[in-house]
N, C-alpha and C. Protein backbone atom coordinates (compact mmCIF):
# COMPACT_ATOMS: atom_id res chain seq x y z
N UNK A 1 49.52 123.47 33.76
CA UNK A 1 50.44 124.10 34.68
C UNK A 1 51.80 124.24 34.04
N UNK A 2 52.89 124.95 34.71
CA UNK A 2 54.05 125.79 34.25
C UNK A 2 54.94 124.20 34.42
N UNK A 3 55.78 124.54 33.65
CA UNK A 3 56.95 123.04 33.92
C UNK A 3 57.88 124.27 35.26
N UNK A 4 58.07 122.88 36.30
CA UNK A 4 58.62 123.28 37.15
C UNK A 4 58.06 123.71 38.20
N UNK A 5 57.03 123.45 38.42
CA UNK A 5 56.15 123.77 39.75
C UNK A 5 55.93 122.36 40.34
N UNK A 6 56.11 122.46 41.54
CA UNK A 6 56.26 121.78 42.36
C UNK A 6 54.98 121.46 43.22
N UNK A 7 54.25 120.80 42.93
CA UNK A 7 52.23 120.99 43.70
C UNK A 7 52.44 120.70 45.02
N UNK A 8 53.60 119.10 45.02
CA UNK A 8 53.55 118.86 46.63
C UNK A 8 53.96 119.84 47.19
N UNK A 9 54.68 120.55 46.97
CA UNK A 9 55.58 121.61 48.14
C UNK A 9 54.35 123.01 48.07
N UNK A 10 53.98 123.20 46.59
CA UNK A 10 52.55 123.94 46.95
C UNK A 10 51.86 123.89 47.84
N UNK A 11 51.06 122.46 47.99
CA UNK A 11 50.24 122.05 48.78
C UNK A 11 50.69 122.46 50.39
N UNK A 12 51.69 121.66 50.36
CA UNK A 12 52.33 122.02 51.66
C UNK A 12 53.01 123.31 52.49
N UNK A 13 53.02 124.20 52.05
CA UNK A 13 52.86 125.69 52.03
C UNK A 13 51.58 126.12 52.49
N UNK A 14 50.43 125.90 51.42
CA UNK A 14 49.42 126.27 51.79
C UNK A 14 48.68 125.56 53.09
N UNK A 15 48.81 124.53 52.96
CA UNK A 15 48.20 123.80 54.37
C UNK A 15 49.25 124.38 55.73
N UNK A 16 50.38 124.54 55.84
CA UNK A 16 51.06 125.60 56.77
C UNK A 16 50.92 127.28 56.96
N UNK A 17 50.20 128.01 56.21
CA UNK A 17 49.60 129.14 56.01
C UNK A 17 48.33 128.97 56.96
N UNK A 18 46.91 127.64 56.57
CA UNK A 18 46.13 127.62 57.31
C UNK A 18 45.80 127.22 58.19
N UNK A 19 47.37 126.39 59.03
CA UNK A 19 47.42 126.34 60.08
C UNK A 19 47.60 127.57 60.98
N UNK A 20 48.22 128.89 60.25
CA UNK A 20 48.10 129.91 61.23
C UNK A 20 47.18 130.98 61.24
N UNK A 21 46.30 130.68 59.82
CA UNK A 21 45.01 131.44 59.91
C UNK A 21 44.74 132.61 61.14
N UNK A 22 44.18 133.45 61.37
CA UNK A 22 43.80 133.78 62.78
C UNK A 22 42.57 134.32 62.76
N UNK A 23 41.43 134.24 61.48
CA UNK A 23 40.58 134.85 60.88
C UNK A 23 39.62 134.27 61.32
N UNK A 24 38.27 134.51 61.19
CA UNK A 24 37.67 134.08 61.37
C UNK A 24 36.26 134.65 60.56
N UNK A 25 35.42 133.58 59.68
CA UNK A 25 34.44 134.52 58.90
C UNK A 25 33.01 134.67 59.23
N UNK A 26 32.64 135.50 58.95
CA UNK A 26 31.11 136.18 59.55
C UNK A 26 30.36 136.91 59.10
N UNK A 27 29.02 136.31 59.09
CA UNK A 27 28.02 136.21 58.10
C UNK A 27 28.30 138.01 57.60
N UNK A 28 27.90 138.50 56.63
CA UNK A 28 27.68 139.96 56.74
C UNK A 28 26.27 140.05 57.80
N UNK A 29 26.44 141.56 58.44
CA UNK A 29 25.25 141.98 59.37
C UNK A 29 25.16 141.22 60.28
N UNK A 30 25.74 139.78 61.22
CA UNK A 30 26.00 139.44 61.84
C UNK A 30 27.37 139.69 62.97
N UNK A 31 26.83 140.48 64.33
CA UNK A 31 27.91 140.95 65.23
C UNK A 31 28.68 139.59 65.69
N UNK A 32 30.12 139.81 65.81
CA UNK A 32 30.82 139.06 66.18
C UNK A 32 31.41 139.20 67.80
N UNK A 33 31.35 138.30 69.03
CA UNK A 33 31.92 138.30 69.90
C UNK A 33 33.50 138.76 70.12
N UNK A 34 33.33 139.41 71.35
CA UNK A 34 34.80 139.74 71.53
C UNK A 34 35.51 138.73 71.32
N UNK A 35 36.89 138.59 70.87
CA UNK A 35 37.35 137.27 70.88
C UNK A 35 38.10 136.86 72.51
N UNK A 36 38.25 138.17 73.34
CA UNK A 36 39.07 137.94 74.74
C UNK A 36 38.15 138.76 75.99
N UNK A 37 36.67 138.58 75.55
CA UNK A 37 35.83 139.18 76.60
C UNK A 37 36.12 138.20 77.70
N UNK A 38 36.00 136.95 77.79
CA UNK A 38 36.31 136.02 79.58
C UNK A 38 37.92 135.68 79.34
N UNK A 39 38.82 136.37 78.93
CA UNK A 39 40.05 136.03 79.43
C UNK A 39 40.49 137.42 80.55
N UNK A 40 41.62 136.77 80.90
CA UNK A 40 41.81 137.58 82.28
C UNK A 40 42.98 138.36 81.83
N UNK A 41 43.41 139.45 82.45
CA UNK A 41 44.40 140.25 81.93
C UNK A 41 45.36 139.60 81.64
N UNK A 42 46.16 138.20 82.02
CA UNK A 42 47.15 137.76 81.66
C UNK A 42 46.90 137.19 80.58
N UNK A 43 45.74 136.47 80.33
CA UNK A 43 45.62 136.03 78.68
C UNK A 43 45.94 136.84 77.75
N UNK A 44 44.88 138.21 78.06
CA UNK A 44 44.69 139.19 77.06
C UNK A 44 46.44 139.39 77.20
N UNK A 45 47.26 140.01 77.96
CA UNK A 45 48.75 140.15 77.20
C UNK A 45 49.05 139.25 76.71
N UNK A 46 49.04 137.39 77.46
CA UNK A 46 49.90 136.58 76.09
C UNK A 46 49.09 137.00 74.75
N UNK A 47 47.94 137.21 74.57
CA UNK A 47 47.68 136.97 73.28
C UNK A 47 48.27 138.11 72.47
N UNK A 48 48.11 139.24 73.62
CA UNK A 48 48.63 140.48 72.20
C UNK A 48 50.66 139.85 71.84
N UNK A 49 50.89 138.96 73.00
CA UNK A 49 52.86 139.18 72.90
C UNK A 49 52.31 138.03 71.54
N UNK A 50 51.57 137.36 71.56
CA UNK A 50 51.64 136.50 70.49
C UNK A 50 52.22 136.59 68.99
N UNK A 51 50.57 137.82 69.27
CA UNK A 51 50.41 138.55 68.05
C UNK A 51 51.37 139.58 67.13
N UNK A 52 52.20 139.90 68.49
CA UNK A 52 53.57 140.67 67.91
C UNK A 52 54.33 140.09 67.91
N UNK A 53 54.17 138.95 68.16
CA UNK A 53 55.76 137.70 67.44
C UNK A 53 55.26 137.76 66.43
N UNK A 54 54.14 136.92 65.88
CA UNK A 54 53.96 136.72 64.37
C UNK A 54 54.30 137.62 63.47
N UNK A 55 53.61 139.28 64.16
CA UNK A 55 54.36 140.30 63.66
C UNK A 55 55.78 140.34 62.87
N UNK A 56 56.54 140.33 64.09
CA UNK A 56 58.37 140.09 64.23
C UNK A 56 58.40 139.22 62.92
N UNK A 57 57.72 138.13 63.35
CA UNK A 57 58.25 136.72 62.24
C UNK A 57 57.71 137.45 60.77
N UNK A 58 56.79 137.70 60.28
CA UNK A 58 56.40 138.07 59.25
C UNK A 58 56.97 138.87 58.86
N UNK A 59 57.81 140.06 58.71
CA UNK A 59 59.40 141.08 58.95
C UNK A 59 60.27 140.39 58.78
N UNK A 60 60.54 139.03 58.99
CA UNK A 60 61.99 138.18 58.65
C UNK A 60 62.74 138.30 60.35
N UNK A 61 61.89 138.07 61.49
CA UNK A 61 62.24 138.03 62.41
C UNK A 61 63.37 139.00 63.29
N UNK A 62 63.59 140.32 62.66
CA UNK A 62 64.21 141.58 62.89
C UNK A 62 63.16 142.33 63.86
N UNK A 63 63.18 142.40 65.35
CA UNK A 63 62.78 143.43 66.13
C UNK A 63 62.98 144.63 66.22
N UNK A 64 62.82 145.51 66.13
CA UNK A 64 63.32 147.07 66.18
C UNK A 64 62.87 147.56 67.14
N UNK A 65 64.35 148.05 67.97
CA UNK A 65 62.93 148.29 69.75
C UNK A 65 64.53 149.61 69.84
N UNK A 66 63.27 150.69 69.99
CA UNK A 66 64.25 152.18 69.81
C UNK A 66 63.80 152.72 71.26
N UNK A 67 64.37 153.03 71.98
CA UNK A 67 63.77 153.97 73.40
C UNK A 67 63.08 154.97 73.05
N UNK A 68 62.36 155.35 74.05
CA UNK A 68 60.94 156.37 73.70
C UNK A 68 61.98 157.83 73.23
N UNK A 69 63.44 158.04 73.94
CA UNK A 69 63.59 159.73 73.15
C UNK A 69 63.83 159.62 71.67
N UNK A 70 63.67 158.20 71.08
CA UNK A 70 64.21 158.16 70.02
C UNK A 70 62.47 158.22 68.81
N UNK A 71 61.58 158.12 69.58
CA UNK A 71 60.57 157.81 68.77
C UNK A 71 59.80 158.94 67.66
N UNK A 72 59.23 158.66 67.07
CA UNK A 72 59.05 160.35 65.94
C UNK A 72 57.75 161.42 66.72
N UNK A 73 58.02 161.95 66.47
CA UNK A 73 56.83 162.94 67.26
C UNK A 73 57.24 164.72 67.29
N UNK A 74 56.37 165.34 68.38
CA UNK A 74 56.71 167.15 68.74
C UNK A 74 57.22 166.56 69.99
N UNK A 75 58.11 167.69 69.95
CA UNK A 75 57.98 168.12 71.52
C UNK A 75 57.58 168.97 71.59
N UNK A 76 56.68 169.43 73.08
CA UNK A 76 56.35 169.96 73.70
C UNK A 76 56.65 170.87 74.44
N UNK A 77 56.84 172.15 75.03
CA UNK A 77 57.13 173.03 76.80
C UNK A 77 56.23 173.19 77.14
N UNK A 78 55.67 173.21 78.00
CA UNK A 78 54.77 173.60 79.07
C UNK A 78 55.22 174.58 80.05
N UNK A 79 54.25 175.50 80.73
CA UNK A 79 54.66 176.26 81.19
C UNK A 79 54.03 177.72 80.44
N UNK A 80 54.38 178.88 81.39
CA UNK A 80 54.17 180.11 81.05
C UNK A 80 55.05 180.74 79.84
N UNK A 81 54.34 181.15 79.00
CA UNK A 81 54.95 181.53 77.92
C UNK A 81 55.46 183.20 78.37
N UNK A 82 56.58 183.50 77.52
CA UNK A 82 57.35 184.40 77.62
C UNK A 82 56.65 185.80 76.88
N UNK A 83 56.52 187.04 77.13
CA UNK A 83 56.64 188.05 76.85
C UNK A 83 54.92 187.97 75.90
């Protein structure tokens, strides 16, 4: 190994990484269960607000929350077209 690496603090990194794991592995050709088929609509949102914290956190904890006229897209008219 390199002079200057540090294993304990390695170690300890990595064992904090697989504490947040969220994976889960499966056989090939083996179907996997929903993971939120018997939760109830309020689960299913905490889990997605969860999932977009970790989000947030993984970004360096910077939210970016723009109102919808600001978002990228067409606009649209509707309506009878002219001539």
């Amino acid at each position: 190994m390199s002079e200057g690496i540090d294993l304990a603090a390695l170690k300890e990194r990595a064992e904090a990484r697989r504490g947040k794991v969220t994976v889960e592995v499966v056989k090939l050709g083996e179907p996997k269960a929903p993971p939120y088929a018997d939760a109830s609509p309020e689960e299913r949102l905490e889990a997605a607000v969860r999932l977009m914290n970790y989000h947030v956190a993984l970004r360096g904890g910077v939210e970016v929350v723009r109102p919808r006229s600001e978002w990228p897209g067409e606009t649209f008219k509707c309506g009878p077209r002219d001539g």
